[in-house]
C-alpha atoms as a PDB file:
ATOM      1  CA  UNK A   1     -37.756  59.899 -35.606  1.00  0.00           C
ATOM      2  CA  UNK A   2     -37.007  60.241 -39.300  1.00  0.00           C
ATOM      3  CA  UNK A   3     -36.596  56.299 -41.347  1.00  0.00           C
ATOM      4  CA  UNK A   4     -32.814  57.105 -41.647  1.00  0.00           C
ATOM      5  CA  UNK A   5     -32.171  57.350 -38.071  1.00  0.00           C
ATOM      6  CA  UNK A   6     -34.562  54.487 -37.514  1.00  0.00           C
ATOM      7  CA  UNK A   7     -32.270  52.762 -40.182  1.00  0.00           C
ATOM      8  CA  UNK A   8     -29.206  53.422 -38.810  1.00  0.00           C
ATOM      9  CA  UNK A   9     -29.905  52.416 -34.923  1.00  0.00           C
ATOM     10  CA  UNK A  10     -31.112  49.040 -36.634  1.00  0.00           C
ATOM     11  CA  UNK A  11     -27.856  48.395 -38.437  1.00  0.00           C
ATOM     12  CA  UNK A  12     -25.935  49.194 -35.659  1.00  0.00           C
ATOM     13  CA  UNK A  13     -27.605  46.897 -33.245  1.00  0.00           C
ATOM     14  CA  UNK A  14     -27.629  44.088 -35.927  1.00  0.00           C
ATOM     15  CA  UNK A  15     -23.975  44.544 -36.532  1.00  0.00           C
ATOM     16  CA  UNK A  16     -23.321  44.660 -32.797  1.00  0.00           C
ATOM     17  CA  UNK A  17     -25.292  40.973 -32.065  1.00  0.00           C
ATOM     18  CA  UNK A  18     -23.188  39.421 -34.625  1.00  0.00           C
ATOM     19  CA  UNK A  19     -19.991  40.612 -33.194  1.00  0.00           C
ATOM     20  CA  UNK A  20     -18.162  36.678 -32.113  1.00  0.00           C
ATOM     21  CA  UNK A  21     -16.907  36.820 -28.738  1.00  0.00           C
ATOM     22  CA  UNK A  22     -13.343  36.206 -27.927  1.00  0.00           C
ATOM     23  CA  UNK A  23     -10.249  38.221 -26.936  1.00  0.00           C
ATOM     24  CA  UNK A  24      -9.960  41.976 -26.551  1.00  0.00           C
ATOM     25  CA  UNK A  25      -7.908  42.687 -29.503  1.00  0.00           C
ATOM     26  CA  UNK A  26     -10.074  40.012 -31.812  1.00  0.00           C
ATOM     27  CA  UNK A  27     -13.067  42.555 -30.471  1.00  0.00           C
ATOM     28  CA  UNK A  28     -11.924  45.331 -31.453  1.00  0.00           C
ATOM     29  CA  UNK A  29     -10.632  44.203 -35.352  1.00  0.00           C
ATOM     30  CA  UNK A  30     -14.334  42.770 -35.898  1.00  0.00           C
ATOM     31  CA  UNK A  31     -15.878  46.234 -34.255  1.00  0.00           C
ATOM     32  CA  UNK A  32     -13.420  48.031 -36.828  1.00  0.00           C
ATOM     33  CA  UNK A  33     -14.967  46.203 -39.609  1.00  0.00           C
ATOM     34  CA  UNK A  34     -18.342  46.424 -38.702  1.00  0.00           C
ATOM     35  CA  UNK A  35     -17.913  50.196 -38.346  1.00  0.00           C
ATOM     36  CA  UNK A  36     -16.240  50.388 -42.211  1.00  0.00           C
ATOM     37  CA  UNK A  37     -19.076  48.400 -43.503  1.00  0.00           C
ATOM     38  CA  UNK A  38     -21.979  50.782 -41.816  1.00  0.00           C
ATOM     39  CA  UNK A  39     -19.875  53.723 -43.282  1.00  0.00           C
ATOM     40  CA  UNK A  40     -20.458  51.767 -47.078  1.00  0.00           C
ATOM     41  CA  UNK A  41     -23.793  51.005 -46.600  1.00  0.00           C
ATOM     42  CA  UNK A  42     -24.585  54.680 -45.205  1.00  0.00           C
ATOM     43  CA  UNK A  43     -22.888  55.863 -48.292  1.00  0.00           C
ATOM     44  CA  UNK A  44     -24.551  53.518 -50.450  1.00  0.00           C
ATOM     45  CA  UNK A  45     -27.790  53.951 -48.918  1.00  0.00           C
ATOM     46  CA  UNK A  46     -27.913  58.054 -48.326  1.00  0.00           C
ATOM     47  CA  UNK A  47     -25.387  59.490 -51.252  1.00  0.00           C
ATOM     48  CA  UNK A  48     -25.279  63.545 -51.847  1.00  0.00           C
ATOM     49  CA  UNK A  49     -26.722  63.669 -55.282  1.00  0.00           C
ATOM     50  CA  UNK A  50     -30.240  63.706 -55.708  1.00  0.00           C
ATOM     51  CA  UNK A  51     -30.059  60.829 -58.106  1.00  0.00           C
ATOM     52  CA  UNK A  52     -28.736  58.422 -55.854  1.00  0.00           C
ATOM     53  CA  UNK A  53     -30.929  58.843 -53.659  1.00  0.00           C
ATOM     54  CA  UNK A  54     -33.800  58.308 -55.377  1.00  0.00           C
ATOM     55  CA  UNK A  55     -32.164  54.725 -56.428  1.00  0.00           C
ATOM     56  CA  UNK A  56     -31.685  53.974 -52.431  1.00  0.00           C
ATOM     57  CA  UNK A  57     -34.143  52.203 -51.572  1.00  0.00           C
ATOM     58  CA  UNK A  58     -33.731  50.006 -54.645  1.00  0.00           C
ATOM     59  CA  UNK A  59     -29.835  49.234 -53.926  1.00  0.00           C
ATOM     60  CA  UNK A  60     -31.026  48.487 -49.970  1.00  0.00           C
ATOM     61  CA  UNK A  61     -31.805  44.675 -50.824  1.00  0.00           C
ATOM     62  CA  UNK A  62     -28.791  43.974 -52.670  1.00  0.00           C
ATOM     63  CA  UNK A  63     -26.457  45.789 -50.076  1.00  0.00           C
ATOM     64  CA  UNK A  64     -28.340  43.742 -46.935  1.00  0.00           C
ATOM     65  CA  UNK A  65     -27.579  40.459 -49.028  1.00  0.00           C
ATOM     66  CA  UNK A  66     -24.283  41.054 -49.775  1.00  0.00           C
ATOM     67  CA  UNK A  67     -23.846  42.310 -46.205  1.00  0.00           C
ATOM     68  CA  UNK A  68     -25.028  39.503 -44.467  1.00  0.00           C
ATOM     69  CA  UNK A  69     -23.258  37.231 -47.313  1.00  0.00           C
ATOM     70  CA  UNK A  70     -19.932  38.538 -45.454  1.00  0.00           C
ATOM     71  CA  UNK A  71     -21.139  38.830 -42.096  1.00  0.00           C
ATOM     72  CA  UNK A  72     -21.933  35.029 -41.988  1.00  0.00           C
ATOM     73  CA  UNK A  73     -18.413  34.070 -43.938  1.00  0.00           C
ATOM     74  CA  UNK A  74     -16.508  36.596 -41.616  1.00  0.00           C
ATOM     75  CA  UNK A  75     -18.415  34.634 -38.476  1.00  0.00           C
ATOM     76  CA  UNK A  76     -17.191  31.705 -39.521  1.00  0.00           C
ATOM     77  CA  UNK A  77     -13.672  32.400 -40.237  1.00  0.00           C
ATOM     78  CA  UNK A  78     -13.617  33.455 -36.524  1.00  0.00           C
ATOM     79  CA  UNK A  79     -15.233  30.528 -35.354  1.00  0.00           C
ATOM     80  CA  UNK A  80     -12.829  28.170 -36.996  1.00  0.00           C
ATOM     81  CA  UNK A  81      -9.821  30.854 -35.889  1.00  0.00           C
ATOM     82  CA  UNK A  82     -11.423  30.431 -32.263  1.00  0.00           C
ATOM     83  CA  UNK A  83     -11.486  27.082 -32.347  1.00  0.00           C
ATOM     84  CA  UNK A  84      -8.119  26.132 -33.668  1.00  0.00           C
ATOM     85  CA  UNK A  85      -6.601  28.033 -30.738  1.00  0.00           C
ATOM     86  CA  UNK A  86      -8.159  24.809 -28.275  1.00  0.00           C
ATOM     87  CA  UNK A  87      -5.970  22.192 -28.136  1.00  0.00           C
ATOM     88  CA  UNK A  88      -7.734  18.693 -27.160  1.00  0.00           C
ATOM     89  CA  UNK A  89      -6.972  17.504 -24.647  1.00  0.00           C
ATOM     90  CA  UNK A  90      -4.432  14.145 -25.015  1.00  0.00           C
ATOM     91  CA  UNK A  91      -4.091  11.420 -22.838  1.00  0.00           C
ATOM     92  CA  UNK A  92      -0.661  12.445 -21.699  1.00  0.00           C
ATOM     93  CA  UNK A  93      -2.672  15.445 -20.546  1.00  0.00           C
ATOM     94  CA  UNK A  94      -5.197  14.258 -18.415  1.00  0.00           C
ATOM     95  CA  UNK A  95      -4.459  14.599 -14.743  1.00  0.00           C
ATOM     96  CA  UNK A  96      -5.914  14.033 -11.822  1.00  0.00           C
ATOM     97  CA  UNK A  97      -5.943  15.685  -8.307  1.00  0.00           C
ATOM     98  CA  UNK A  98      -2.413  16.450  -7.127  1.00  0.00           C
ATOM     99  CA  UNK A  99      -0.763  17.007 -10.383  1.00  0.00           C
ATOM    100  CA  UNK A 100      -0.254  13.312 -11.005  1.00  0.00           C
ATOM    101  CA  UNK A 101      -0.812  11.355 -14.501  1.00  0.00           C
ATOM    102  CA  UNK A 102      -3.619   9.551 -14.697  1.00  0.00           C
ATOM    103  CA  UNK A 103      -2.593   6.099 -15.106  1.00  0.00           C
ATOM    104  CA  UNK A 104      -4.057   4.140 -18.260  1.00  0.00           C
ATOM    105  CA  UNK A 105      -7.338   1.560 -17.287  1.00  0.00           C
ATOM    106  CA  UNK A 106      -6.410  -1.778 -17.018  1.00  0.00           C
ATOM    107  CA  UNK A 107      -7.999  -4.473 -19.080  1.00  0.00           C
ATOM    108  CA  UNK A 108      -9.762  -6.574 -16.349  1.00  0.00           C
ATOM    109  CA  UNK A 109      -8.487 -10.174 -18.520  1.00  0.00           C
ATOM    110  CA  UNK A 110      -4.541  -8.634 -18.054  1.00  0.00           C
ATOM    111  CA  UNK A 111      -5.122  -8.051 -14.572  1.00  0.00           C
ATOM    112  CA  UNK A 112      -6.648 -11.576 -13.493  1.00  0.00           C
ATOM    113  CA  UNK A 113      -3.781 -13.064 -16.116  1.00  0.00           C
ATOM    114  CA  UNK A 114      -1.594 -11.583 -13.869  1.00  0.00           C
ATOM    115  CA  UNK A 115      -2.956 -12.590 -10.693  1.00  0.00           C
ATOM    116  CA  UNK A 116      -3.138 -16.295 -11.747  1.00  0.00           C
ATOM    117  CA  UNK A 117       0.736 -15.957 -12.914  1.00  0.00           C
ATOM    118  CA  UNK A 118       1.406 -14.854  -9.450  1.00  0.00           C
ATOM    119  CA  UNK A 119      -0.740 -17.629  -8.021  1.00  0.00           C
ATOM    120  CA  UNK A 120       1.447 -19.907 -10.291  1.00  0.00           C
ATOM    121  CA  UNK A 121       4.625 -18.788  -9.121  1.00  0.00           C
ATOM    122  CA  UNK A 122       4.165 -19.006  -5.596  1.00  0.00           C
ATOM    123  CA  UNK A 123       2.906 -22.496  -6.255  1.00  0.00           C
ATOM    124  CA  UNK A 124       5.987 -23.460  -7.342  1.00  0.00           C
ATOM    125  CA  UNK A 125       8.389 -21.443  -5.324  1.00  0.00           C
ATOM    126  CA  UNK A 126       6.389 -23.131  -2.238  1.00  0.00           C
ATOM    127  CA  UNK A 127       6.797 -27.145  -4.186  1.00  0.00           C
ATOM    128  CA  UNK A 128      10.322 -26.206  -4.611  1.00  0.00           C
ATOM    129  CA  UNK A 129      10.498 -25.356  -1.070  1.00  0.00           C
ATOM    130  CA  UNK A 130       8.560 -28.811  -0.196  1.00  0.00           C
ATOM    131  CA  UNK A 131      11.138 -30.649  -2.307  1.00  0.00           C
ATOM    132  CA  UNK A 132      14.056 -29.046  -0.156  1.00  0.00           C
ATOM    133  CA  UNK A 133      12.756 -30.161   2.927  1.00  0.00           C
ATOM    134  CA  UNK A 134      11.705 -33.344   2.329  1.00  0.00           C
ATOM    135  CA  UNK A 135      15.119 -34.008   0.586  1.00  0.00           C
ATOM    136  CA  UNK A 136      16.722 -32.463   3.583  1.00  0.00           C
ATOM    137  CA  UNK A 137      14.786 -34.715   6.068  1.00  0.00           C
ATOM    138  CA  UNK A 138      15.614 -37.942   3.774  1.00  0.00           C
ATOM    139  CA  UNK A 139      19.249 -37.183   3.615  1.00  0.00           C
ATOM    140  CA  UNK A 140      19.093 -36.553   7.808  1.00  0.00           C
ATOM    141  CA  UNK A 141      17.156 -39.420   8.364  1.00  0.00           C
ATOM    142  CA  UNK A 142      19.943 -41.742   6.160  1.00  0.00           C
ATOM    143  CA  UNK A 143      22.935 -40.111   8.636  1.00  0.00           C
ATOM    144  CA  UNK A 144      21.473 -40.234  11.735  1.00  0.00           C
ATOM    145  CA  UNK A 145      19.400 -43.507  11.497  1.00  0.00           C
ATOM    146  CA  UNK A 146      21.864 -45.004  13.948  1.00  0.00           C
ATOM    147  CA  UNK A 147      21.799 -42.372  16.518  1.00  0.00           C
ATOM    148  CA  UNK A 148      20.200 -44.226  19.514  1.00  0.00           C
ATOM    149  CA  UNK A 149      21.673 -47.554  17.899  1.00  0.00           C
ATOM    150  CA  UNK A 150      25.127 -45.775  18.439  1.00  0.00           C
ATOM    151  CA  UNK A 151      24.190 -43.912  21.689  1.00  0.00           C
ATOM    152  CA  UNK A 152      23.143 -46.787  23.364  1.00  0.00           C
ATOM    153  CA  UNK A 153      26.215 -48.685  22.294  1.00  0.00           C
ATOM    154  CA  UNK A 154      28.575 -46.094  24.038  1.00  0.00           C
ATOM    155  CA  UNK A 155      28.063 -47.554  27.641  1.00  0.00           C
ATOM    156  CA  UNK A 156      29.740 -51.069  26.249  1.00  0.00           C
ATOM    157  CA  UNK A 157      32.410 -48.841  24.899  1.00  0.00           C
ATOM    158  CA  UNK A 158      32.398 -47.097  28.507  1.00  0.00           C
ATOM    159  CA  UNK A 159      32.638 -50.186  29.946  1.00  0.00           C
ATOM    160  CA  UNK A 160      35.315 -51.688  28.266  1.00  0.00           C
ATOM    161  CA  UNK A 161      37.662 -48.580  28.674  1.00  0.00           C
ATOM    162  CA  UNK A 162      36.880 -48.927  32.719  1.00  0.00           C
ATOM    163  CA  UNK A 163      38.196 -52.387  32.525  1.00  0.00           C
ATOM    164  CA  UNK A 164      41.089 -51.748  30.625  1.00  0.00           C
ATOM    165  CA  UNK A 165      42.167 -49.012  33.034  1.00  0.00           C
ATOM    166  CA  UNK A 166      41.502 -51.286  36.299  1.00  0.00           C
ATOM    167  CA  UNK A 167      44.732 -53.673  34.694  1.00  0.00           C
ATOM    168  CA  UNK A 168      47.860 -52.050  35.757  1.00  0.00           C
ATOM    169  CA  UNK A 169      49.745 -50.427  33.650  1.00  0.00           C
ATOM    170  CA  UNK A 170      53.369 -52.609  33.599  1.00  0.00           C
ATOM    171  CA  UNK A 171      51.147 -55.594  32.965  1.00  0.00           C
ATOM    172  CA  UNK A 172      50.361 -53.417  29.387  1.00  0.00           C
ATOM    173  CA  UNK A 173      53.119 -54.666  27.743  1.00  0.00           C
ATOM    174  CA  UNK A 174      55.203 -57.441  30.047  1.00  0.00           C
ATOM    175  CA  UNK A 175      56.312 -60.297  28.171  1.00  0.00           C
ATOM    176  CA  UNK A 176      57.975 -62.359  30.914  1.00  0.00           C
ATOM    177  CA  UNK A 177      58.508 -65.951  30.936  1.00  0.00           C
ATOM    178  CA  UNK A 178      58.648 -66.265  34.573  1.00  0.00           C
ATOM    179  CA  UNK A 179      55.121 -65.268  35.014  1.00  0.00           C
ATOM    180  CA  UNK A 180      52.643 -66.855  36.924  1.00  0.00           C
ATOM    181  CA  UNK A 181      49.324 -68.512  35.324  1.00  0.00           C
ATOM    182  CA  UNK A 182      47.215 -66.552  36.837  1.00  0.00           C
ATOM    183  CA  UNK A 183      49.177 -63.381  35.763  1.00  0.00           C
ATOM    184  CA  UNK A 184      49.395 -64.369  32.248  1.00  0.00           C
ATOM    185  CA  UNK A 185      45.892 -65.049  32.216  1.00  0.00           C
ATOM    186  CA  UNK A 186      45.490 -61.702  33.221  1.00  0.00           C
ATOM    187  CA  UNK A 187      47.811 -60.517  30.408  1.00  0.00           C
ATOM    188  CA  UNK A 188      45.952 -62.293  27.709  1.00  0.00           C
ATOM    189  CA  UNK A 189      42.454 -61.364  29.146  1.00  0.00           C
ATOM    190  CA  UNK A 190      43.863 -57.659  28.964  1.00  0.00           C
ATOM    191  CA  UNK A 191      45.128 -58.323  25.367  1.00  0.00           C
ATOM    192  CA  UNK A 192      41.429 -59.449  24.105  1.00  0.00           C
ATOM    193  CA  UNK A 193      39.335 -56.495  25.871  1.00  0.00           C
ATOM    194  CA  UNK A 194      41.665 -54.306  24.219  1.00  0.00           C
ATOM    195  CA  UNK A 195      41.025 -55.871  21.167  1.00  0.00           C
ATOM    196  CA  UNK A 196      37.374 -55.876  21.273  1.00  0.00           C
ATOM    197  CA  UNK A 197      37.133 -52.110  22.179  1.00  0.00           C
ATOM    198  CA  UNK A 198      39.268 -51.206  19.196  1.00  0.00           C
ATOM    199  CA  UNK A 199      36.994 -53.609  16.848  1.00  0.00           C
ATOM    200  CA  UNK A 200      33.897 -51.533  18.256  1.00  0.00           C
ATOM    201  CA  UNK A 201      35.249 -48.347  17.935  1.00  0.00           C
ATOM    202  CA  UNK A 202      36.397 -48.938  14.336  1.00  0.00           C
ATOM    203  CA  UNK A 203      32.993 -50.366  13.298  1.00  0.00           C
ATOM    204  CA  UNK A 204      31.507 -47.189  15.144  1.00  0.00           C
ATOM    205  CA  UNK A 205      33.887 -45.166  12.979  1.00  0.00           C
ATOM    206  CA  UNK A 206      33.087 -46.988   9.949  1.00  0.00           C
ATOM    207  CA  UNK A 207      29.544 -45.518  10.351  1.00  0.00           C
ATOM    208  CA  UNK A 208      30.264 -41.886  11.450  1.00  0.00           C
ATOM    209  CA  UNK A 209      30.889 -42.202  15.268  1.00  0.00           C
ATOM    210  CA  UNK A 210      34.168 -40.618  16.283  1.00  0.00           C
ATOM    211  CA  UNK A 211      35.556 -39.670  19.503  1.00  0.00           C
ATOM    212  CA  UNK A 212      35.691 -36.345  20.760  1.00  0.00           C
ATOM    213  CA  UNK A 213      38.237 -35.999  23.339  1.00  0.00           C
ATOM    214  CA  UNK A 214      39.335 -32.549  24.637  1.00  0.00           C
ATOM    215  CA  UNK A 215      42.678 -31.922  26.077  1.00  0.00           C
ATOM    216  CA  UNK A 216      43.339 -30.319  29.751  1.00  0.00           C
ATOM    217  CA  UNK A 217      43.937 -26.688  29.620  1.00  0.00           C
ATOM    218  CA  UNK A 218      41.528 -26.636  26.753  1.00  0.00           C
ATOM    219  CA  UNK A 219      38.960 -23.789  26.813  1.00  0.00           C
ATOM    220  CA  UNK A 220      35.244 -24.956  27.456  1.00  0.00           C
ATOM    221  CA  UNK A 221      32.718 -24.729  24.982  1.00  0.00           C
ATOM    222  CA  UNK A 222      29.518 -25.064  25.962  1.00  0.00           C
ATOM    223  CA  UNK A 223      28.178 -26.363  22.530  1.00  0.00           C
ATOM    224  CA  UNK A 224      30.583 -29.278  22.618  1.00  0.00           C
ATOM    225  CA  UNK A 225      31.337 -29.549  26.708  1.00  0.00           C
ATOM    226  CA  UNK A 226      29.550 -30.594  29.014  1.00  0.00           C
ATOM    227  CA  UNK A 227      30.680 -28.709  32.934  1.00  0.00           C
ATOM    228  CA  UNK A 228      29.816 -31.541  35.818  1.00  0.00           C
ATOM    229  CA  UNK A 229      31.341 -29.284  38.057  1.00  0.00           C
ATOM    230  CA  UNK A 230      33.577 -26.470  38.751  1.00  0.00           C
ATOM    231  CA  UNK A 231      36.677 -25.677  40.521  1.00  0.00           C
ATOM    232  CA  UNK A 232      39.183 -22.551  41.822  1.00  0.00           C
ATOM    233  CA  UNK A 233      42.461 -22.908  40.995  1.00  0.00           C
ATOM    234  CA  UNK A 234      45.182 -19.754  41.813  1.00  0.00           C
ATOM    235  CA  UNK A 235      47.734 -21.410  38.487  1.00  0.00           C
ATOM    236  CA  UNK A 236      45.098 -22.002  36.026  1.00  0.00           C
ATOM    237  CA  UNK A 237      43.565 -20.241  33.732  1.00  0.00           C
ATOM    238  CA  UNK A 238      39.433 -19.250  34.267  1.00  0.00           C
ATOM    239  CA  UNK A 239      37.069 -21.381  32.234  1.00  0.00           C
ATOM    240  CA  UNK A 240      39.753 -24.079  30.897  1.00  0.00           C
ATOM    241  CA  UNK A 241      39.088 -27.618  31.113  1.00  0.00           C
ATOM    242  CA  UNK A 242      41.415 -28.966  34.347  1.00  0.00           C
ATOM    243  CA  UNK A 243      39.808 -32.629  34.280  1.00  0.00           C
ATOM    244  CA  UNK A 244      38.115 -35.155  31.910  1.00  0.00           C
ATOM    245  CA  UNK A 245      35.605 -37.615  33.068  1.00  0.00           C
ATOM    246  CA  UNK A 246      33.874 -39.069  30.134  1.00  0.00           C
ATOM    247  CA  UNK A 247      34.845 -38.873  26.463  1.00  0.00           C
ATOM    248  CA  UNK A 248      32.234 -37.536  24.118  1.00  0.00           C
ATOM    249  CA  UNK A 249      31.490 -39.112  20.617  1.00  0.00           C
ATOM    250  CA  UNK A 250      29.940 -37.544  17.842  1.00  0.00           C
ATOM    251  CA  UNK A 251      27.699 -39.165  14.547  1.00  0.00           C
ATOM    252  CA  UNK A 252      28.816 -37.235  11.052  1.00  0.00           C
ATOM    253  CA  UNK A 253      29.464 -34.040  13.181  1.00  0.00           C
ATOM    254  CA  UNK A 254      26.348 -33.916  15.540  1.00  0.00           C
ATOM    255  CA  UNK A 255      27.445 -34.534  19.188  1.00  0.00           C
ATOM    256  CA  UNK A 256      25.873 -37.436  20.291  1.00  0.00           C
ATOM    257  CA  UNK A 257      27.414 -37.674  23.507  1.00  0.00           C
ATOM    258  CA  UNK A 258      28.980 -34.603  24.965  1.00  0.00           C
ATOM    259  CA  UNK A 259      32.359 -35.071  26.688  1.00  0.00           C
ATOM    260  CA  UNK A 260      31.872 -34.661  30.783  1.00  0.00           C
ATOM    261  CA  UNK A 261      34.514 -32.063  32.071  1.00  0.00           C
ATOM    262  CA  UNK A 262      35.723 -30.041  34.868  1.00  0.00           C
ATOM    263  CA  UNK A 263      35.725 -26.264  34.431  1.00  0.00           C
ATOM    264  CA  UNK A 264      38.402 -23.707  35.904  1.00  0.00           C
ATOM    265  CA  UNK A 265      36.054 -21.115  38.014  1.00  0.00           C
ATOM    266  CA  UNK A 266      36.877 -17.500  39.337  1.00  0.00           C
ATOM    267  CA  UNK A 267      38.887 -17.469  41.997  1.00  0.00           C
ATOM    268  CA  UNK A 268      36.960 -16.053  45.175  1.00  0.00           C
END
């Protein structure tokens, strides 16, 4: 093999190794320009004339310096071209698996700040709570301090409306002079139950108990009523009140004492 064949197949494979890798058409305008610069340095290296080709050899230095001067600047060009076309990657770019954004580390002091403002909160949201209740129990307690005081005074009351019924009713009001002592002791002993029972019941209203006294043909209401028993009637109306035996009282509202009743049942 003669040197300028040997010469050539060593240019070309040199040229060919520093070829940058990257996309076809990048390839092939880098292959282009490696081919030109062969064709100058075959030119420069092998002319025609006899005279230039005795100075060859002496030009062949120069011509590899200034050739691998350009290879090495063109390299780089196309490194820095290559690697301006990758964009970094940002942290509004980072997924994960799923498509979904990657959501930002938390600082471990944030988190625990938050978890102790939490704590905090319920803390007091559950105080607050306390502070209902017990307010709520205190206010109860100062109504209905005088339930079973009350309760237990509503069989005097009970009482005292038994004896007023047991005097007859014409004796209520009778203001004759021709009556008898015994009668008019009767009279006056009506006159100062019926005082007495009225005292008591004002000084139970005075502290919150009130009568609760349902009319006949009421309806029955089993939160206020009490049913002792039940009867069929063809004229009345099912589940009305037809007969009162007790009158219920009540303390601020609460039923203390539900009235005792007689209930209208179906008809059978």
């Amino acid at each position: 093999m003669s040197f300028k064949s040997l010469l050539r197949r060593n240019l070309l494979t040199t040229a060919t190794r520093s070829l940058p890798t990257g996309t076809p058409s990048r390839t092939s305008r880098n292959a282009s320009t490696v081919s030109t610069k062969i064709q100058v340095l075959q030119s420069s290296l092998f002319p025609t004339t006899p005279t230039s080709r005795t100075n060859g050899f002496a030009q062949f230095s120069t011509t590899i310096g200034r050739h691998n001067k350009e290879e090495s600047t063109a390299t780089t060009i196309n490194d820095n071209v290559a690697g301006g076309d990758k964009e970094e990657p940002t942290s509004k770019d980072v997924k994960v698996e799923g498509g979904k954004s990657a959501e930002p580390e938390i600082d471990p002091k944030d988190k625990e700040i938050a978890l102790l403002k939490d704590k905090h909160l319920r803390c007091l949201a559950e105080l607050e709570n306390q502070r209902e209740i017990a307010r709520r129990e205190i206010e109860n307690t100062s109504i209905f301090a005088i339930q079973k005081f009350a309760k237990d005074l509503l069989s005097t009351v009970d009482n005292l409306d038994m004896a007023l019924e047991s005097v007859p009713h014409e004796l209520h009001h009778s203001h004759s002079s021709d009556e008898s002592p015994s009668l008019h002791g009767l009279i006056n002993l009506y006159k100062g139950i019926q005082i007495t029972s009225s005292e008591l019941l004002h000084t139970l209203k005075r502290h919150g108990v009130e009568k609760v006294e349902p009319k006949i043909g009421e309806r029955f209401d089993p939160n206020i009523h009490e049913a002792l028993y039940r009867a069929s009637f063809k004229d009345k109306e099912v589940g009305t009140i037809f007969d009162i035996q007790k009158i219920g009282y009540s303390l601020n509202g609460r039923i203390i004492r539900p009235p005792q009743v007689g209930v209208v049942s179906d008809t059978e």
